[in-house]
Protein backbone atom coordinates (compact mmCIF):
# COMPACT_ATOMS: atom_id res chain seq x y z
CA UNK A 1 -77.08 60.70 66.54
CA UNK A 2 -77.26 61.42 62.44
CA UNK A 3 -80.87 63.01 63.60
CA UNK A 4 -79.24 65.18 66.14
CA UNK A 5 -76.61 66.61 63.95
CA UNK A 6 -79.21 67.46 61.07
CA UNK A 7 -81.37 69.21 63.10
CA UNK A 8 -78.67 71.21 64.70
CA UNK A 9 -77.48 71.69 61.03
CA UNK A 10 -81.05 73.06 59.95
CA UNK A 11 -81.16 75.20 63.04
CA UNK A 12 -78.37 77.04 62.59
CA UNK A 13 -79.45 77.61 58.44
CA UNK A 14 -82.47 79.03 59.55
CA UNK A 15 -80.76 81.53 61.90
CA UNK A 16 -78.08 82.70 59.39
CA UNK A 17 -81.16 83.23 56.99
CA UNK A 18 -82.97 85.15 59.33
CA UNK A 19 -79.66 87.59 60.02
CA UNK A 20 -79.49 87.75 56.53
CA UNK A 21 -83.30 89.09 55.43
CA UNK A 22 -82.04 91.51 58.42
CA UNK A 23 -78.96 92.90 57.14
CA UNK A 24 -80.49 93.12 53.70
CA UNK A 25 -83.63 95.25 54.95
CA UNK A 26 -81.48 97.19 57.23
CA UNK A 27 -79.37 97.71 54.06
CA UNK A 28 -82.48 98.40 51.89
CA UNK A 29 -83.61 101.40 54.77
CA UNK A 30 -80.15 102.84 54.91
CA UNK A 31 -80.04 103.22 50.93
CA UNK A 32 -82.90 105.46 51.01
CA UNK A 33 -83.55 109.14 52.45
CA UNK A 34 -86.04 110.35 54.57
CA UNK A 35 -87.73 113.44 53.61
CA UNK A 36 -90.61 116.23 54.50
CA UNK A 37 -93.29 116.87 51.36
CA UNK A 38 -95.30 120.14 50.66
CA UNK A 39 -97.30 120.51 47.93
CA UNK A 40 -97.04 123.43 44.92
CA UNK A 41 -99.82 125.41 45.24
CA UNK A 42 -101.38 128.59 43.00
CA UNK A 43 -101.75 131.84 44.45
CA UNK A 44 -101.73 135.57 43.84
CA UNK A 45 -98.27 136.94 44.58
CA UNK A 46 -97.03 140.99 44.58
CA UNK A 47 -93.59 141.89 45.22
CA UNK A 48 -92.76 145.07 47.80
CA UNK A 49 -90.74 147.52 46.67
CA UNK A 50 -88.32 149.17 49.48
CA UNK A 51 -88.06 152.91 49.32
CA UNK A 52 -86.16 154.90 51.49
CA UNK A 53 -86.92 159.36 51.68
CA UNK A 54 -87.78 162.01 53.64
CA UNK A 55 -90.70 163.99 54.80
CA UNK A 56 -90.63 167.24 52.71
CA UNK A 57 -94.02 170.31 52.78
CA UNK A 58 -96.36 169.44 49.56
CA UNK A 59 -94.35 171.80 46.77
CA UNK A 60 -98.44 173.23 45.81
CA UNK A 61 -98.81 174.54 49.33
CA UNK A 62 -95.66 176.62 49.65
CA UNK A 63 -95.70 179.92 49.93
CA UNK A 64 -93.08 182.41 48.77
CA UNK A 65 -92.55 185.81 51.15
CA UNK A 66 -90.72 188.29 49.39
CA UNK A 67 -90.26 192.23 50.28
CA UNK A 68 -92.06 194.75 48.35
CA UNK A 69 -89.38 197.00 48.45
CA UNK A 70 -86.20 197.59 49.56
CA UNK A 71 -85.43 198.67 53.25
CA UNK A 72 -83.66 197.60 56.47
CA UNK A 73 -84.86 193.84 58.29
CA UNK A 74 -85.71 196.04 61.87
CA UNK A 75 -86.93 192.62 63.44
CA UNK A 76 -87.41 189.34 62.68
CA UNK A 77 -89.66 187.04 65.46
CA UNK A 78 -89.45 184.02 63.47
CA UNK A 79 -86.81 180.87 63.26
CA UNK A 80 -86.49 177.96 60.89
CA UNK A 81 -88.86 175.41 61.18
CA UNK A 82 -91.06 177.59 63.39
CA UNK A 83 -94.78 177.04 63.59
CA UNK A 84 -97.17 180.21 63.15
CA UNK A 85 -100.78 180.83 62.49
CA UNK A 86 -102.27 183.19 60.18
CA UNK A 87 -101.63 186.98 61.45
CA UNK A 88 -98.40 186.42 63.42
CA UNK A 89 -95.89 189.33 63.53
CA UNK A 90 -93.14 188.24 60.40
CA UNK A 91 -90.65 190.62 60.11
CA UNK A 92 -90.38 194.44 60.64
CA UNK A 93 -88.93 196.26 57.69
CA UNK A 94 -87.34 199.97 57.50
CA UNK A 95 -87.99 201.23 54.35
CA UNK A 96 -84.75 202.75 52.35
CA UNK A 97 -84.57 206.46 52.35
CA UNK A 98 -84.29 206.53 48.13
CA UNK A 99 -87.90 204.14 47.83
CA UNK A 100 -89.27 206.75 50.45
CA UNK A 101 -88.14 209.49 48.19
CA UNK A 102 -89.55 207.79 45.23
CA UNK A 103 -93.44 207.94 46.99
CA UNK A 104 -92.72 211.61 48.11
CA UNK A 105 -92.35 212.54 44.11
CA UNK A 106 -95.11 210.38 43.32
CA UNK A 107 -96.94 212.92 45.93
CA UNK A 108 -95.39 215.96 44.14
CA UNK A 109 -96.46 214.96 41.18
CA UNK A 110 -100.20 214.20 41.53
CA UNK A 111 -100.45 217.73 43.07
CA UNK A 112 -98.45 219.22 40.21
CA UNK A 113 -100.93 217.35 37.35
CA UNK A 114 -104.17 218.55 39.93
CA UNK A 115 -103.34 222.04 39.69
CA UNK A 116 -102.12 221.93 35.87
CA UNK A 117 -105.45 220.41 35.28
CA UNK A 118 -107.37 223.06 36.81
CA UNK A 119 -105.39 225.64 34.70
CA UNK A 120 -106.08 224.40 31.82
CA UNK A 121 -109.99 224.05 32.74
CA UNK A 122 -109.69 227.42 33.38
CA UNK A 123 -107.36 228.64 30.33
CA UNK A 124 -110.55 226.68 28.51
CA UNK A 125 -113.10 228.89 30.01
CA UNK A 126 -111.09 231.80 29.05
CA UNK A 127 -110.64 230.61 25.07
CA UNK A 128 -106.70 231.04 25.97
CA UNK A 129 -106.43 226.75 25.85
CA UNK A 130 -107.48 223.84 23.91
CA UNK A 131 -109.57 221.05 24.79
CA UNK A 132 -106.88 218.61 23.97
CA UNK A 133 -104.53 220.68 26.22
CA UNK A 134 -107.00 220.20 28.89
CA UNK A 135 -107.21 216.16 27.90
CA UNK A 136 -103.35 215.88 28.19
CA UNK A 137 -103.27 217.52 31.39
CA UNK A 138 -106.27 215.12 32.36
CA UNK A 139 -103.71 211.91 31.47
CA UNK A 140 -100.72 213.36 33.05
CA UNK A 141 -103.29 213.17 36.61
CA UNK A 142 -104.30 209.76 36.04
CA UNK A 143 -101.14 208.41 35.10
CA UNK A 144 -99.37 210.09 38.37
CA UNK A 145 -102.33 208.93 40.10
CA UNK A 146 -101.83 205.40 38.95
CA UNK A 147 -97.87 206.00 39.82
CA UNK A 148 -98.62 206.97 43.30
CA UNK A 149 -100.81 204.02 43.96
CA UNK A 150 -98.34 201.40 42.87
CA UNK A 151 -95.96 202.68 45.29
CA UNK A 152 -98.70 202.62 47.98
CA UNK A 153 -99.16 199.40 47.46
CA UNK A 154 -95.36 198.37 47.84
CA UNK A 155 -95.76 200.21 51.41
CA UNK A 156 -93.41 202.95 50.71
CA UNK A 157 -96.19 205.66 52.28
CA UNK A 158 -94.78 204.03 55.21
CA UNK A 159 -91.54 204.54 57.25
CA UNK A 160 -91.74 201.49 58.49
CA UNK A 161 -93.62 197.61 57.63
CA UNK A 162 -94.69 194.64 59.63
CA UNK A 163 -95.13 191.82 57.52
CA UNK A 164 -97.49 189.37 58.78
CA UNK A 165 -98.33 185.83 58.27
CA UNK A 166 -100.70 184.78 55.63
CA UNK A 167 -101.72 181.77 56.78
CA UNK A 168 -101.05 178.59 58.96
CA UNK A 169 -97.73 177.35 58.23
CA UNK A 170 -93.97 175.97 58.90
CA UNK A 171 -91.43 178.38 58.10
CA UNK A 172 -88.78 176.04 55.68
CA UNK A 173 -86.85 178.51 54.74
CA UNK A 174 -85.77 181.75 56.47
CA UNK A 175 -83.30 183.85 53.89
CA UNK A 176 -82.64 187.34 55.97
CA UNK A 177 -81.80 187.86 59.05
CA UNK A 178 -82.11 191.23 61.58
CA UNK A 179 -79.81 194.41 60.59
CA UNK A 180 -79.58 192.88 57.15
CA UNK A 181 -80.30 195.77 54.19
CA UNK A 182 -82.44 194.23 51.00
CA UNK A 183 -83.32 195.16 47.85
CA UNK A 184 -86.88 195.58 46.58
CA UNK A 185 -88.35 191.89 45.84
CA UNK A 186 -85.90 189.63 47.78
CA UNK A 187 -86.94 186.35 49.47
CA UNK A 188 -87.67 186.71 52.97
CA UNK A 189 -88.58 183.25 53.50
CA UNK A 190 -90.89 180.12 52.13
CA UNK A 191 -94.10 179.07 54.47
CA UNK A 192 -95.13 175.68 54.05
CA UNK A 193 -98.67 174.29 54.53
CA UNK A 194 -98.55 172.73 57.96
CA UNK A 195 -101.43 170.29 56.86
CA UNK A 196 -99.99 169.48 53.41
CA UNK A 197 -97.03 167.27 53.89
CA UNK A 198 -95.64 164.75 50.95
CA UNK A 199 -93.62 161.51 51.01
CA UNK A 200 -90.46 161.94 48.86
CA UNK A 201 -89.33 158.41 48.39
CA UNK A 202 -86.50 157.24 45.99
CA UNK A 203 -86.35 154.62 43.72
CA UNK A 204 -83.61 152.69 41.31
CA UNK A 205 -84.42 153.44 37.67
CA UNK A 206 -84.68 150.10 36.55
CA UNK A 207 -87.65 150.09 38.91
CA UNK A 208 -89.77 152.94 37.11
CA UNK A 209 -91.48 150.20 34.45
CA UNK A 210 -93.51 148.68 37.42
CA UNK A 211 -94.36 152.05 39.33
CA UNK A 212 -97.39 154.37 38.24
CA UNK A 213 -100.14 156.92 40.08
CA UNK A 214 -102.09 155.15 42.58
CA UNK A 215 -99.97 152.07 43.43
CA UNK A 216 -100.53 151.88 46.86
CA UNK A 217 -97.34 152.65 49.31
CA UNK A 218 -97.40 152.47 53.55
CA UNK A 219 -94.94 154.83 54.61
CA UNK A 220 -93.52 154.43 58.00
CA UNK A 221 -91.09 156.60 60.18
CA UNK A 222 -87.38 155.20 59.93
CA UNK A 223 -86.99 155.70 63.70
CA UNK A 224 -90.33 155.32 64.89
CA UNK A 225 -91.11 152.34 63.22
CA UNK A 226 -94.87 151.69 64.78
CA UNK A 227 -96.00 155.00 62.95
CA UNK A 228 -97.61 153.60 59.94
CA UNK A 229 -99.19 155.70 57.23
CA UNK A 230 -100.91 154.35 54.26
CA UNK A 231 -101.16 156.22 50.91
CA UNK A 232 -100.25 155.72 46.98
CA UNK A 233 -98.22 157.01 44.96
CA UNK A 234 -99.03 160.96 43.24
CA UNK A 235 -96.39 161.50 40.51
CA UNK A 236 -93.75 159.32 38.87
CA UNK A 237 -90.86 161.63 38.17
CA UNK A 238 -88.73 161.22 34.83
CA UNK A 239 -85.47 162.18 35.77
CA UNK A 240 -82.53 160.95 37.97
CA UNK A 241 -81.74 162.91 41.09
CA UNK A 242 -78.14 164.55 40.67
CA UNK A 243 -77.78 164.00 44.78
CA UNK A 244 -79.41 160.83 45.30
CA UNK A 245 -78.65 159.07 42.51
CA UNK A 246 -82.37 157.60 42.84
CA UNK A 247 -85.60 158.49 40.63
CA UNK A 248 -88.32 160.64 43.04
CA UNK A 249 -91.78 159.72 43.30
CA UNK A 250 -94.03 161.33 45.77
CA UNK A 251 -97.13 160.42 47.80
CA UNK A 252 -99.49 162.68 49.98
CA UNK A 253 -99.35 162.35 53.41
CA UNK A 254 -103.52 162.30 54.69
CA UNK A 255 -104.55 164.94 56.38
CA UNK A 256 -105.57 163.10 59.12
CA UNK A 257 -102.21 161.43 59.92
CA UNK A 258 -100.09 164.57 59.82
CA UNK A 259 -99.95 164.95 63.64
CA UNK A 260 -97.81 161.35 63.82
CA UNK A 261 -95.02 162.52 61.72
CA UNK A 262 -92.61 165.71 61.81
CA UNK A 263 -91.36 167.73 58.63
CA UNK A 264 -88.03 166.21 57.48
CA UNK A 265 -88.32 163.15 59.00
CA UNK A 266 -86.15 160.21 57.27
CA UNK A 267 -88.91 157.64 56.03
CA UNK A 268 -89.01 154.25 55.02
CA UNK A 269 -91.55 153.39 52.20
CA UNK A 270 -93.19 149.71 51.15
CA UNK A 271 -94.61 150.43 47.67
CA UNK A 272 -97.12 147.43 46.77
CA UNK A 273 -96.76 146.69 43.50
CA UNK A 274 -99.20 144.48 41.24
CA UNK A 275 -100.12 141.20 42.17
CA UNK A 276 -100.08 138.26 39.46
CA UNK A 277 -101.14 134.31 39.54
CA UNK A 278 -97.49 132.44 40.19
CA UNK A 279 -96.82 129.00 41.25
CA UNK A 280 -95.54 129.32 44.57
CA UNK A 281 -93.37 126.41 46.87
CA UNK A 282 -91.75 126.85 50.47
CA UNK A 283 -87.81 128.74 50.27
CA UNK A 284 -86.55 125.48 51.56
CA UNK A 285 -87.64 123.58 48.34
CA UNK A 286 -85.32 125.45 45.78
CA UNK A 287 -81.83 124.85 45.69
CA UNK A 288 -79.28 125.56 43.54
CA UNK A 289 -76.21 123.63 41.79
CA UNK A 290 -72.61 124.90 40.73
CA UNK A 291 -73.47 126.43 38.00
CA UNK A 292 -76.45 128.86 39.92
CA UNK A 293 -79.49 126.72 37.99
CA UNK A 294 -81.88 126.69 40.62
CA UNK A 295 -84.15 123.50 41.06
CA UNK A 296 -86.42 121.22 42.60
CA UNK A 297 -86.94 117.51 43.46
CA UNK A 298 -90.46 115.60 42.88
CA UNK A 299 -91.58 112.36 44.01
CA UNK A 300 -92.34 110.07 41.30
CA UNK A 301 -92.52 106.45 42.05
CA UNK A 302 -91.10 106.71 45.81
CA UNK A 303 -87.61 107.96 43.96
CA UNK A 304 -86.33 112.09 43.92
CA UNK A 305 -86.43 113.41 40.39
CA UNK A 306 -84.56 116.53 39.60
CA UNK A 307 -86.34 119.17 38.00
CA UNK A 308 -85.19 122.38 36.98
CA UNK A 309 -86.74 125.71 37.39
CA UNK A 310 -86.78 129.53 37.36
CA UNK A 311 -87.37 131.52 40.37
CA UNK A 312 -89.62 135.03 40.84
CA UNK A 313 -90.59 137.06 43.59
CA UNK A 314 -90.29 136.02 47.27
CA UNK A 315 -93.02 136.86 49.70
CA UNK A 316 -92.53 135.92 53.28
CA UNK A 317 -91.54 132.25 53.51
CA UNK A 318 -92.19 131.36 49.58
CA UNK A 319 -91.18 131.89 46.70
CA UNK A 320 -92.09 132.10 42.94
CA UNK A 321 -91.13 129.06 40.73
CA UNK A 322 -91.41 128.86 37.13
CA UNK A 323 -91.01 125.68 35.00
CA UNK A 324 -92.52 121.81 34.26
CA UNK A 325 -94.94 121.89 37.68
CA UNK A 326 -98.30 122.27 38.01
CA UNK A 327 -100.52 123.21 41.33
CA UNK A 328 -100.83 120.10 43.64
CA UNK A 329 -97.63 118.41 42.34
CA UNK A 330 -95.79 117.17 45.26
CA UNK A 331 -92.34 118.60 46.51
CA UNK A 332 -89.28 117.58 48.85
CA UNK A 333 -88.96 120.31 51.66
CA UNK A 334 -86.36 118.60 54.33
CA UNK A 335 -83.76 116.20 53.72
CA UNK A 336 -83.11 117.81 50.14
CA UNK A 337 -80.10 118.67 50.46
CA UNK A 338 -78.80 115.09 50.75
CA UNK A 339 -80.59 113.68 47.71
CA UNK A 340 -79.36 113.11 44.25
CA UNK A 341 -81.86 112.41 41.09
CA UNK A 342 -83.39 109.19 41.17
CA UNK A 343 -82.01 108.51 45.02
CA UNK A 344 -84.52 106.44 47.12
CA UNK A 345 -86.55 108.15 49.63
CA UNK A 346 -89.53 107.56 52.14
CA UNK A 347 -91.48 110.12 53.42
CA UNK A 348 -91.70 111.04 57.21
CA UNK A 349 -95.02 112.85 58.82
């Protein structure tokens, strides 16, 4: 019967031991965090710059239509933002009765200088002039001469002018309208290059240090986004826009490309800038504590270690970190968040 009750005794140690190597490696699991691993790898990494601007004419292919004199706009066949080709019918000007005067006078007095000249020629034959009497009256012929040609070429031998185009263009600017009376030299309108358009993008000023001639930019239509266009950048400007606020820099639309986008249209710009070597991680392995540090958490002898870095660029789904890391080093991903330096972990597939 003794025999009995030991081995019953024995039997029921060796069960409570058993429950208790379970409870204490159940308790050992539960003390520890499970966790995803990446590892920090080295890479060439180039932040874009966002740029937002319009679609303006190249400012080296606009041309400037003034009036050669002054007169009364008769007709005008052309409206803003019109497209004409080389020869179309501009404007039809009137010319003022006082510049029409001005030509007849200039007539007057080429005749009047003729005829004096052949007076004194023959005054000269006669001994009853001089030869520098005759010279004089030679200068006063050329000089009306040269008078009345000017005003030729200002069109005042004419009643009335059609201006034409002078080449292929957009008209951007249209500064008289019909019935309107000008004076001589007035703006009629600007004619932009139809195959010279420019990217005017803006940027912040802080940004200008990083930016320079040939940094590549794709420029893409704000409301057409599948239009993509790929250029670089032309000039750097050194001044702040009064109206914008933003810093211009400009980049020439290829010739090739113009028929996808329309003059003035509201662009979006993605300025490449210069890639460097960087230590790079996934965004989901920085975090960041109360006070904004930003940091990491290692592996090192199946515990979390805290280390603390500083963060760059971000391209896509990673980001720049700088600090005590080196490529290949081994970081937490998942389950992160729930870990505190030197916490137990085990890693999960």
């Amino acid at each position: 019967m003794k025999n009995v009750i030991k081995m019953d005794i024995s039997l029921a140690l060796l069960v409570i031991l058993g429950i208790a190597c379970s409870a204490l490696s159940y308790a050992g699991d539960s003390a520890s965090v499970a966790v995803k691993t990446a590892v920090v790898i080295e890479k060439k990494i180039g932040e874009t710059l966002i740029a937002y601007g319009v679609l303006d004419p190249d400012p080296d292919q606009v041309l400037s239509l003034s009036l050669p004199h002054a007169g009364l706009i008769n007709r005008v066949w052309v409206r803003l933002g019109q497209r004409i080709k080389s020869g179309d019918k501009l404007l039809e000007v009137i010319t003022a009765p006082d510049a029409r005067m001005r030509y007849l006078q200039a007539q007057s007095a080429v005749d009047f200088a003729s005829r004096e000249l052949m007076r004194k020629q023959r005054l000269l034959k006669e001994q009853l002039a001089t030869r520098a009497q005759v010279d004089a009256a030679r200068k006063a012929l050329r000089d009306a001469r040269a008078s009345l040609d000017a005003l030729h070429k200002r069109g005042l031998d004419r009643t009335k002018e059609t201006l034409r185009a002078p080449m292929d263009g957009i008209i951007t600017r249209l500064d008289v309208a019909q019935g309107q009376r000008v004076q001589a030299d007035t703006t009629a309108m600007l004619i932009a290059a139809e195959k010279r358009l420019i990217a005017r993008l803006g940027v912040e000023a802080e940004d200008l240090g990083r930016l320079k001639p040939g940094t590549p930019v794709t420029i893409t239509s704000v409301f057409v986004p599948e239009v993509k266009v790929e250029s670089q950048i032309r000039e750097v400007h050194a001044m702040i826009n009064p109206r914008t606020h933003l810093v211009e820099v400009l980049s020439p639309i290829p010739e090739q490309q113009i028929d996808h986008l329309v003059l003035g249209s509201r662009i979006l710009g993605h300025i490449r800038l210069m890639p460097h070597q960087a230590l790079v991680v996934p965004r989901s392995a920085v975090l960041n504590d109360n006070q904004s540090s930003a940091f990491v958490y290692t592996i090192r002898q199946g515990k979390a270690r805290k280390i603390k870095v500083q963060t760059g660029m971000e391209q896509g789904d990673e980001i720049e970190i700088i600090g005590p890391l080196k490529a290949g080093d081994s970081i937490i991903i998942l389950g992160n968040y729930e870990l505190s330096d030197g916490m137990a972990i085990r890693e999960i597939p």
